[in-house]
C-alpha atoms as a PDB file:
ATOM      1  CA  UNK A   1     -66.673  14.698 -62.142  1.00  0.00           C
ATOM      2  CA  UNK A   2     -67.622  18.139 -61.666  1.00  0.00           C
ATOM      3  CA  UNK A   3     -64.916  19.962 -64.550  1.00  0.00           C
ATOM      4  CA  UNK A   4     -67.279  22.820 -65.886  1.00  0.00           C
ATOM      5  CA  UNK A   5     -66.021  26.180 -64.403  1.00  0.00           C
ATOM      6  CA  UNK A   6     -69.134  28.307 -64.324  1.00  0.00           C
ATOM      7  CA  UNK A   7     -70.820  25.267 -62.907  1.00  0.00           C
ATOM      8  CA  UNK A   8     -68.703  24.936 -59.791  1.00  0.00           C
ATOM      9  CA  UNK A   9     -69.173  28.935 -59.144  1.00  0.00           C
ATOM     10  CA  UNK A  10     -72.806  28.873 -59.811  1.00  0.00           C
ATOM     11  CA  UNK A  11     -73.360  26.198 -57.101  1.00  0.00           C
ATOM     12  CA  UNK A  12     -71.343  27.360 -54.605  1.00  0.00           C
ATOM     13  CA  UNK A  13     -72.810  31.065 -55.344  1.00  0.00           C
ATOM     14  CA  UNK A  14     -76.069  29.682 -54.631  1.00  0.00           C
ATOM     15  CA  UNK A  15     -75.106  27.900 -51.267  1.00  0.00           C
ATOM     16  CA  UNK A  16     -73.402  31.378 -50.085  1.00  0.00           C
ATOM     17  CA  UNK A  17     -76.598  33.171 -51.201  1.00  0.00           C
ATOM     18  CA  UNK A  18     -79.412  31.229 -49.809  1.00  0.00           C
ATOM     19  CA  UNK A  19     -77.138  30.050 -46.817  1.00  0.00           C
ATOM     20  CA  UNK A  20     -77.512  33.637 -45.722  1.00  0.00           C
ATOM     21  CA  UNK A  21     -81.043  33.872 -46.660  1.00  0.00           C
ATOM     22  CA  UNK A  22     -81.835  31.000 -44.471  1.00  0.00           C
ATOM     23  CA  UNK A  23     -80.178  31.639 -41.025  1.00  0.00           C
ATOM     24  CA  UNK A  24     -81.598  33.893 -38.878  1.00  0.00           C
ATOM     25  CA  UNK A  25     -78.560  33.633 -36.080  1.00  0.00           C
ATOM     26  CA  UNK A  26     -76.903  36.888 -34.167  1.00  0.00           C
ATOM     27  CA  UNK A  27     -74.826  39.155 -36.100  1.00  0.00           C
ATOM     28  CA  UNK A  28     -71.129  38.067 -36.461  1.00  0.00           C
ATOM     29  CA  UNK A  29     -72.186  34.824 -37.343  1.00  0.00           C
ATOM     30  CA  UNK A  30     -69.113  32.922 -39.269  1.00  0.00           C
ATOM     31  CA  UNK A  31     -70.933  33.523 -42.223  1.00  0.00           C
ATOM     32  CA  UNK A  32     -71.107  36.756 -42.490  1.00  0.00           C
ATOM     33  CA  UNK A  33     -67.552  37.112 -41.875  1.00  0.00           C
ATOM     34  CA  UNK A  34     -66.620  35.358 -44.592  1.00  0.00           C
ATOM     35  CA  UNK A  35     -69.111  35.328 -47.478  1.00  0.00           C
ATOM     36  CA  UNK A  36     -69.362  38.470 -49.315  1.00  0.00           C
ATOM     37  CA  UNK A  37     -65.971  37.832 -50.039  1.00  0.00           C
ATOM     38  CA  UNK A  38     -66.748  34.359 -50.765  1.00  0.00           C
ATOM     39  CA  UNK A  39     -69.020  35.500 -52.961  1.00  0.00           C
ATOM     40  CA  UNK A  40     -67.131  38.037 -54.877  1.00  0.00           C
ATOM     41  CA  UNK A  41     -64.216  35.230 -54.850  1.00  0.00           C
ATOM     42  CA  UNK A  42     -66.754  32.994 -56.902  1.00  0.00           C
ATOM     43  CA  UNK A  43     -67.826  35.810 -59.489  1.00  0.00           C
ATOM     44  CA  UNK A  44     -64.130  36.016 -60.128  1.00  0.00           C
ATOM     45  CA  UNK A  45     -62.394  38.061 -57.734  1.00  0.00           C
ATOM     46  CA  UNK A  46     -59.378  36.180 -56.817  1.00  0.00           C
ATOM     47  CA  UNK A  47     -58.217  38.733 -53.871  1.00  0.00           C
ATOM     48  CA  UNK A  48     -61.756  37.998 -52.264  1.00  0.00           C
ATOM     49  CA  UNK A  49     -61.615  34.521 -52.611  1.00  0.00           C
ATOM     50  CA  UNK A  50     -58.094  34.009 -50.513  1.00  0.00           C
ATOM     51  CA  UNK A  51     -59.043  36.288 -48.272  1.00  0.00           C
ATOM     52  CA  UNK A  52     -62.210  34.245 -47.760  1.00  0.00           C
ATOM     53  CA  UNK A  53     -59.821  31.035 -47.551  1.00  0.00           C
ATOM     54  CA  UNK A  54     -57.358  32.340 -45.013  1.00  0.00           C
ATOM     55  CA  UNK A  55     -60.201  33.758 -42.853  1.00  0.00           C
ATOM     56  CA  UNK A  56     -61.543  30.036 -42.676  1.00  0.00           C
ATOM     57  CA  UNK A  57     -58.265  28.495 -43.069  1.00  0.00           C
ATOM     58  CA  UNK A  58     -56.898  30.394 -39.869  1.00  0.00           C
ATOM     59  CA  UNK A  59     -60.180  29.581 -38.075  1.00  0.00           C
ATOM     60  CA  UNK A  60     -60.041  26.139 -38.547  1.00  0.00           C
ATOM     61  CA  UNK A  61     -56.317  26.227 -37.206  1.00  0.00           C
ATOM     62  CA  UNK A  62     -57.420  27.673 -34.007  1.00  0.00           C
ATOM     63  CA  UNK A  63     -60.478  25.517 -33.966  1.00  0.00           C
ATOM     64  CA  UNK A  64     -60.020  22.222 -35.920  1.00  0.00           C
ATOM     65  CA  UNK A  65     -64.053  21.397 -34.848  1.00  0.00           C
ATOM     66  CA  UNK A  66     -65.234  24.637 -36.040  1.00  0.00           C
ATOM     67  CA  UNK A  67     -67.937  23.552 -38.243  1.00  0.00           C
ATOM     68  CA  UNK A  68     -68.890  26.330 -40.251  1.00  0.00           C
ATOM     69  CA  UNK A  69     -65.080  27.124 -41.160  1.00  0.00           C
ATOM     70  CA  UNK A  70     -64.944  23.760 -42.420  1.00  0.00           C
ATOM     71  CA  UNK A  71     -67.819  23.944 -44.593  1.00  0.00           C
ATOM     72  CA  UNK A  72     -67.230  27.407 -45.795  1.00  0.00           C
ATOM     73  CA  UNK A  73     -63.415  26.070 -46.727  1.00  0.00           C
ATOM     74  CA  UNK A  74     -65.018  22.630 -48.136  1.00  0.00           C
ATOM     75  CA  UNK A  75     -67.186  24.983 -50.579  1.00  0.00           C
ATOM     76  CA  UNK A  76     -63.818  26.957 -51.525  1.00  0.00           C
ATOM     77  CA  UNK A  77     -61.914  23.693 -52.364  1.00  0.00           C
ATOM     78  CA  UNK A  78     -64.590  22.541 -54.204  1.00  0.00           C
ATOM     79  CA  UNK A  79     -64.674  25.885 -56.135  1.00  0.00           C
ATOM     80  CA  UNK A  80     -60.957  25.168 -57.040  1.00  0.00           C
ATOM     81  CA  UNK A  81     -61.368  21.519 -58.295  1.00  0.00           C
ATOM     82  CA  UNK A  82     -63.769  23.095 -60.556  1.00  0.00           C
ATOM     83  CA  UNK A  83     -61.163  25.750 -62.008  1.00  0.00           C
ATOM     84  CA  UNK A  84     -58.550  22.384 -61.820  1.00  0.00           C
ATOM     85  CA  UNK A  85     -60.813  20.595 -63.602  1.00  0.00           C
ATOM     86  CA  UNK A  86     -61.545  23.344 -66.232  1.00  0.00           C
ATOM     87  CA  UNK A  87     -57.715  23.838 -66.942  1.00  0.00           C
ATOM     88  CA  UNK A  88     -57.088  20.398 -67.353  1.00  0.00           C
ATOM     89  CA  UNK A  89     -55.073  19.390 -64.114  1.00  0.00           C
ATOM     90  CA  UNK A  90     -57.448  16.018 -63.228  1.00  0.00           C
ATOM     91  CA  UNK A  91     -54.735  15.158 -60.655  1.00  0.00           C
ATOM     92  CA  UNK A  92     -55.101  18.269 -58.696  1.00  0.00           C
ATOM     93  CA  UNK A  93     -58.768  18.568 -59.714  1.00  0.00           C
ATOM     94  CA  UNK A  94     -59.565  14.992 -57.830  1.00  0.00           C
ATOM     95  CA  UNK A  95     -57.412  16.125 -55.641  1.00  0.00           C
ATOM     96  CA  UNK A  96     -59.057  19.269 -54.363  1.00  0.00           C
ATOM     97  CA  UNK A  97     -62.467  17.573 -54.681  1.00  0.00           C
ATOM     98  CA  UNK A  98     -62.121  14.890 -51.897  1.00  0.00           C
ATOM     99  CA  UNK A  99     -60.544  17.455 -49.803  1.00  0.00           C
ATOM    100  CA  UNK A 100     -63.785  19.328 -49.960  1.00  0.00           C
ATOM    101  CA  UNK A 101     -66.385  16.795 -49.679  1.00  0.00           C
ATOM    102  CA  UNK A 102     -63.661  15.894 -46.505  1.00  0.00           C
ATOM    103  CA  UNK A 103     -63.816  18.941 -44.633  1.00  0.00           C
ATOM    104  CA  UNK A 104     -68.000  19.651 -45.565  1.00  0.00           C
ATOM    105  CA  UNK A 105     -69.024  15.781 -44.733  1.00  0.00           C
ATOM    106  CA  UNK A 106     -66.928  16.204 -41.413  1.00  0.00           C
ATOM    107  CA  UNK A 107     -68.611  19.693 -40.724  1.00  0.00           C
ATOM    108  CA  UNK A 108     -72.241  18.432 -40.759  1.00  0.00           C
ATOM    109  CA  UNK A 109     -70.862  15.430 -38.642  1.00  0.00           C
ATOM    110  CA  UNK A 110     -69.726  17.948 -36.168  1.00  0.00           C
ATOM    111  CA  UNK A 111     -73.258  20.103 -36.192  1.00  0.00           C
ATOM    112  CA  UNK A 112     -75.817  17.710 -37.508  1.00  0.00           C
ATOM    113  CA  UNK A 113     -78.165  19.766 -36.512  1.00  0.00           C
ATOM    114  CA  UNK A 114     -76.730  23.536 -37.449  1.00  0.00           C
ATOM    115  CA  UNK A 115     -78.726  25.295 -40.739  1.00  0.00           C
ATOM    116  CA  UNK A 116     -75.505  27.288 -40.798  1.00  0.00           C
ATOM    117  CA  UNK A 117     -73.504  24.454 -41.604  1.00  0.00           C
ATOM    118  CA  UNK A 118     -76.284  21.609 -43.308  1.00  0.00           C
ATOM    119  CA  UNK A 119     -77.405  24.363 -46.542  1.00  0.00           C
ATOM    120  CA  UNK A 120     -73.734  24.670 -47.349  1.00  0.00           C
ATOM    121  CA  UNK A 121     -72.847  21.989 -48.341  1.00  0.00           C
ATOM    122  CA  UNK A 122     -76.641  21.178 -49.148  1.00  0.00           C
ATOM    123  CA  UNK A 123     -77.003  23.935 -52.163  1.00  0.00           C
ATOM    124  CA  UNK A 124     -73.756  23.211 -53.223  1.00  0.00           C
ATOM    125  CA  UNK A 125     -74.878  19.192 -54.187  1.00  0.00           C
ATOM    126  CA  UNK A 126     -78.153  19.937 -54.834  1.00  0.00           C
ATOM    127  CA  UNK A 127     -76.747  22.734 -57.476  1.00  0.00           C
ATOM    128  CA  UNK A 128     -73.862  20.541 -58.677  1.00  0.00           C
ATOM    129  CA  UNK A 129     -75.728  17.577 -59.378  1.00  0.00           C
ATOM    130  CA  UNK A 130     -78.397  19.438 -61.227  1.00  0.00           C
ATOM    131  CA  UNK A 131     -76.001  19.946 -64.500  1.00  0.00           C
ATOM    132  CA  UNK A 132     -74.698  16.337 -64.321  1.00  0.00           C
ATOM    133  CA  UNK A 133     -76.124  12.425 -65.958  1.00  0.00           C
ATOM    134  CA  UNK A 134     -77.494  11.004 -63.103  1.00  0.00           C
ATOM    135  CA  UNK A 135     -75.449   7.706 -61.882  1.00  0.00           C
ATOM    136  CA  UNK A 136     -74.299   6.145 -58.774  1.00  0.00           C
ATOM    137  CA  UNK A 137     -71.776   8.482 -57.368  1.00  0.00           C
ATOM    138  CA  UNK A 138     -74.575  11.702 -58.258  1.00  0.00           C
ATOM    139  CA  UNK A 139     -77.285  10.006 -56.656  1.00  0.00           C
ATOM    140  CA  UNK A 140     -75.377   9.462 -53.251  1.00  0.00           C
ATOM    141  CA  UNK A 141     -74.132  13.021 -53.927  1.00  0.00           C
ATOM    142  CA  UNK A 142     -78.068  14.370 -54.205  1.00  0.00           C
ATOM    143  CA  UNK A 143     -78.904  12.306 -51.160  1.00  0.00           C
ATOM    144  CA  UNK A 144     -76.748  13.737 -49.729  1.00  0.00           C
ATOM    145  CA  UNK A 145     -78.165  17.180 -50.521  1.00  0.00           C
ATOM    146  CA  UNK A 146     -81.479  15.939 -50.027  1.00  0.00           C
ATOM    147  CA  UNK A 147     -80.664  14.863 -45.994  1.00  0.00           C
ATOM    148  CA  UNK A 148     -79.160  18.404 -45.392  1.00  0.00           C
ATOM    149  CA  UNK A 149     -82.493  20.066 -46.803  1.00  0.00           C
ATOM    150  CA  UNK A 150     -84.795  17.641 -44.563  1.00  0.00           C
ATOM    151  CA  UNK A 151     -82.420  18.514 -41.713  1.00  0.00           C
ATOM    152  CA  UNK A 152     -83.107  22.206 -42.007  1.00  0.00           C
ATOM    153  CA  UNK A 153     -86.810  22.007 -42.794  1.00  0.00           C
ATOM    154  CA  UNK A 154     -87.028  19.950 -39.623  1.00  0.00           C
ATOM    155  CA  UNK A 155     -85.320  22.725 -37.461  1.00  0.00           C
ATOM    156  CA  UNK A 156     -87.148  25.678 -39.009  1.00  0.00           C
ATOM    157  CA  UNK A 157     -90.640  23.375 -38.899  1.00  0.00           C
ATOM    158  CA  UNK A 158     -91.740  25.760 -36.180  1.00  0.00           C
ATOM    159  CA  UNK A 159     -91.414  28.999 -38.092  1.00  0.00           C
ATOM    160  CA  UNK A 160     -92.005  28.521 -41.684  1.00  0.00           C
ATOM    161  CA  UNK A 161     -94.191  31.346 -41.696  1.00  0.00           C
ATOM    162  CA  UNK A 162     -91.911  33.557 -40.296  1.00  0.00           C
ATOM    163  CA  UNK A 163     -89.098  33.197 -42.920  1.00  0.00           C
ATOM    164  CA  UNK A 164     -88.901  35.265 -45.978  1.00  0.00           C
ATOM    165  CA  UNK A 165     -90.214  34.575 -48.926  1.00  0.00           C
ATOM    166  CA  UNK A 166     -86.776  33.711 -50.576  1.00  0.00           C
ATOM    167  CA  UNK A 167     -85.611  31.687 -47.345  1.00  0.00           C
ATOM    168  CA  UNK A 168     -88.755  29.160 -47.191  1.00  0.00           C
ATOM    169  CA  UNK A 169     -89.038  28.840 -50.890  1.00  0.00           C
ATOM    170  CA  UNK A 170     -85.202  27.969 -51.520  1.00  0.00           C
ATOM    171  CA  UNK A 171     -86.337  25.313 -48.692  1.00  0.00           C
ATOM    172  CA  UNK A 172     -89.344  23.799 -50.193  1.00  0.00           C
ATOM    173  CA  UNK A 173     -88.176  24.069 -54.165  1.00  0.00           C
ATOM    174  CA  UNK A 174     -85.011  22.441 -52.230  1.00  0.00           C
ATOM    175  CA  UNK A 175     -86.893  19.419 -51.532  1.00  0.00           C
ATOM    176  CA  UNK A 176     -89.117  19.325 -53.672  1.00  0.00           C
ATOM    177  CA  UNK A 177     -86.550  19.070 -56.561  1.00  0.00           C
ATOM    178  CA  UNK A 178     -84.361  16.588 -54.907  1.00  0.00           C
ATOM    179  CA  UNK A 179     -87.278  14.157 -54.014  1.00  0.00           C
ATOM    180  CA  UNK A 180     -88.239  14.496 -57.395  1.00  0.00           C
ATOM    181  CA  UNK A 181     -84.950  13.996 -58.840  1.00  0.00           C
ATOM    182  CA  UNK A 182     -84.121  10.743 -56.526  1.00  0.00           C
ATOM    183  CA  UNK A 183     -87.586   9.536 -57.595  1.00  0.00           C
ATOM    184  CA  UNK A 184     -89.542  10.097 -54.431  1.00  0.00           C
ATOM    185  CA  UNK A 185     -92.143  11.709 -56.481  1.00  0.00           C
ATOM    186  CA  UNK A 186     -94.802  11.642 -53.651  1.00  0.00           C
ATOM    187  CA  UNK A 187     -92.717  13.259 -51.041  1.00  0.00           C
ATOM    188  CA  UNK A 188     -91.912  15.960 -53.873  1.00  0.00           C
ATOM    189  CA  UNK A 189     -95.252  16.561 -54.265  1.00  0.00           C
ATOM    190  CA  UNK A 190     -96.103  17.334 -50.572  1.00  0.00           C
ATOM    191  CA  UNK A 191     -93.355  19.961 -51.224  1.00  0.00           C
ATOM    192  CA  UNK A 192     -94.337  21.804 -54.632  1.00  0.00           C
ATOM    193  CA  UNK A 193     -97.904  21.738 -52.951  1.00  0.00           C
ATOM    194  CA  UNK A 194     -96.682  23.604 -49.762  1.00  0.00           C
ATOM    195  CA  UNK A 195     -94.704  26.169 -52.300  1.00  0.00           C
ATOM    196  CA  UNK A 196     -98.536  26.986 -54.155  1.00  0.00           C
ATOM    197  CA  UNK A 197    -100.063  27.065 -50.597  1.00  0.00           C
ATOM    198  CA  UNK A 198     -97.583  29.159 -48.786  1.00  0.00           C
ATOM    199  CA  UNK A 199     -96.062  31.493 -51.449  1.00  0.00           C
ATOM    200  CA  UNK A 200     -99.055  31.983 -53.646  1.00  0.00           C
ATOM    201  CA  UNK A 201     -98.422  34.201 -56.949  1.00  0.00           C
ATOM    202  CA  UNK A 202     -94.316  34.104 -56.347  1.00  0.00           C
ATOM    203  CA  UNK A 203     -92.381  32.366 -58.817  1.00  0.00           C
ATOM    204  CA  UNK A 204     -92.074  29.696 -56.663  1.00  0.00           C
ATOM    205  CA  UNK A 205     -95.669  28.944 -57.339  1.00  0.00           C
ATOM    206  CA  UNK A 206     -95.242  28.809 -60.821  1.00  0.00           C
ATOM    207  CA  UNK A 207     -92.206  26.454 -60.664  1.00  0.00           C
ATOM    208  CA  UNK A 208     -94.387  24.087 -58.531  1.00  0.00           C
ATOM    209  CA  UNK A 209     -97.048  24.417 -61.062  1.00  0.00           C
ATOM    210  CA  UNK A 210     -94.746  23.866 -63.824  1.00  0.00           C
ATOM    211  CA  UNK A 211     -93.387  20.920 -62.055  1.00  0.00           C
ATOM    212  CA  UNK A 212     -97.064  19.155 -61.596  1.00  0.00           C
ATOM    213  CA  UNK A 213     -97.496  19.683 -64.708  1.00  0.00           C
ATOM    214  CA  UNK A 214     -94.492  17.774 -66.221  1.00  0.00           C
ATOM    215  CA  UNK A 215     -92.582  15.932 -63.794  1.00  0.00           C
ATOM    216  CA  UNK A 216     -89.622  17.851 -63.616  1.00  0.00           C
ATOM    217  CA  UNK A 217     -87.911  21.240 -63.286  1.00  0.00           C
ATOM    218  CA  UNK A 218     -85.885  22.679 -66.317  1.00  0.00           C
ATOM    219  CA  UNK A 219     -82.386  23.086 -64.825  1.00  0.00           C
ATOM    220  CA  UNK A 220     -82.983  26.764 -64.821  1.00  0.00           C
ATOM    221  CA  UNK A 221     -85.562  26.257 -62.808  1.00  0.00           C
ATOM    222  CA  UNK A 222     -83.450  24.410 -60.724  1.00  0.00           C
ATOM    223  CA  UNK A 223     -81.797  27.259 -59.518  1.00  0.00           C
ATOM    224  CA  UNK A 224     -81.545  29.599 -56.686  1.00  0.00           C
ATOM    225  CA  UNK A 225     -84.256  32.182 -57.556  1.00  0.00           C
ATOM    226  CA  UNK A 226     -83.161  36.119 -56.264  1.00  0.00           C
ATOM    227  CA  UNK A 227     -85.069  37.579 -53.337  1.00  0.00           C
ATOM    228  CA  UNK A 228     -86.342  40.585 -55.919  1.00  0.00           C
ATOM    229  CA  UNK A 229     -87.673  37.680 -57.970  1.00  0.00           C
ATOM    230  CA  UNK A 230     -89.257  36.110 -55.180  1.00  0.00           C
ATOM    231  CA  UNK A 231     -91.000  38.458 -53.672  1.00  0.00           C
END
């Protein structure tokens, strides 16, 4: 199980990050109600983070099939079983982690078909599972991951290039890593090909490059890459 501290804040950091790259919905979205002080809550600000918690927690009361409370509250649980975890409580730790796969796997059953609710919980596997042995229960996890990606490539098919630079190559690295790391190395490869098409010269490029050239992405390379890096 997932019981490394920074690990647990670096994926869910990455999901609030490229979550908001991603959607392009009105403003006063759930999102960006909530995740700045999601944000700050997983870089260690502990006033940010429960106010982040009750926002969604008191949205979800009003609306029990409000999807994107639920994942946004899934990713905070799953930020505490981390911190559980890292103290030593395995009880509460286990605890806190069903909860959260609970309320994200019951979001994206809710909005199959919402990018606000799929890259969640999405980054947060796909981030997760990066910095763990590969086994069973990872594998379903990074399927998992893998689904939510394919789900919001297939809803943004129409404007790939329209999106940003960071937005569509968090997308196809997305993929392309998680093929790669369930073993579909052909389907990875139509997606670290589309990086060096569409994003020539970015450091997306190179990361596809890198990855034709060895197999695999360095877990650093893994992750989310900023949109001043990018670009």
């Amino acid at each position: 199980m997932l019981r490394n501290k920074k690990l647990i804040a670096a994926a869910a950091a990455f999901a609030v990050g490229f979550a908001s790259a991603l959607m392009s919905a009105p403003p006063e979205r759930f999102d960006q109600v909530v995740r700045n002080d999601f944000f700050a809550g997983f870089a260690g600000d502990a006033a940010a983070f429960e106010r982040a918690m009750k926002v969604s927690s008191e949205a979800i009361a009003a609306n029990p099939e409000h999807a994107e409370a639920l994942v946004w509250h899934g990713s905070g649980l799953y930020f505490q079983a981390g911190r559980a975890f890292q103290s030593g409580d395995n009880a509460k730790g286990m605890e806190l982690y069903k909860k959260a796969f609970a309320e994200m796997d019951r979001a994206v059953k809710l909005a199959p078909k919402e990018v606000g609710v799929r890259i969640p919980r999405g980054a947060v596997l796909l981030a997760a599972t990066a910095y763990q042995p590969m086994s069973e229960r990872v594998k379903a996890e990074l399927r998992r991951a893998v689904d939510d990606y394919q789900s919001a490539y297939e809803v943004e098919q129409g404007r790939l290039d329209k999106m940003s630079t960071h937005s569509l190559g968090q997308l196809l690295l997305g993929l392309g890593d998680g093929h790669s790391r369930l073993g579909n190395t052909d389907q990875a490869r139509v997606y670290f090909e589309m990086l060096e098409e569409k994003l020539p010269g970015t450091e997306y490029a190179k990361r596809a490059a890198s990855w034709k050239q060895t197999g695999k992405l360095t877990t650093e390379q893994q992750m989310c890459i900023g949109c001043h890096v990018g670009k």
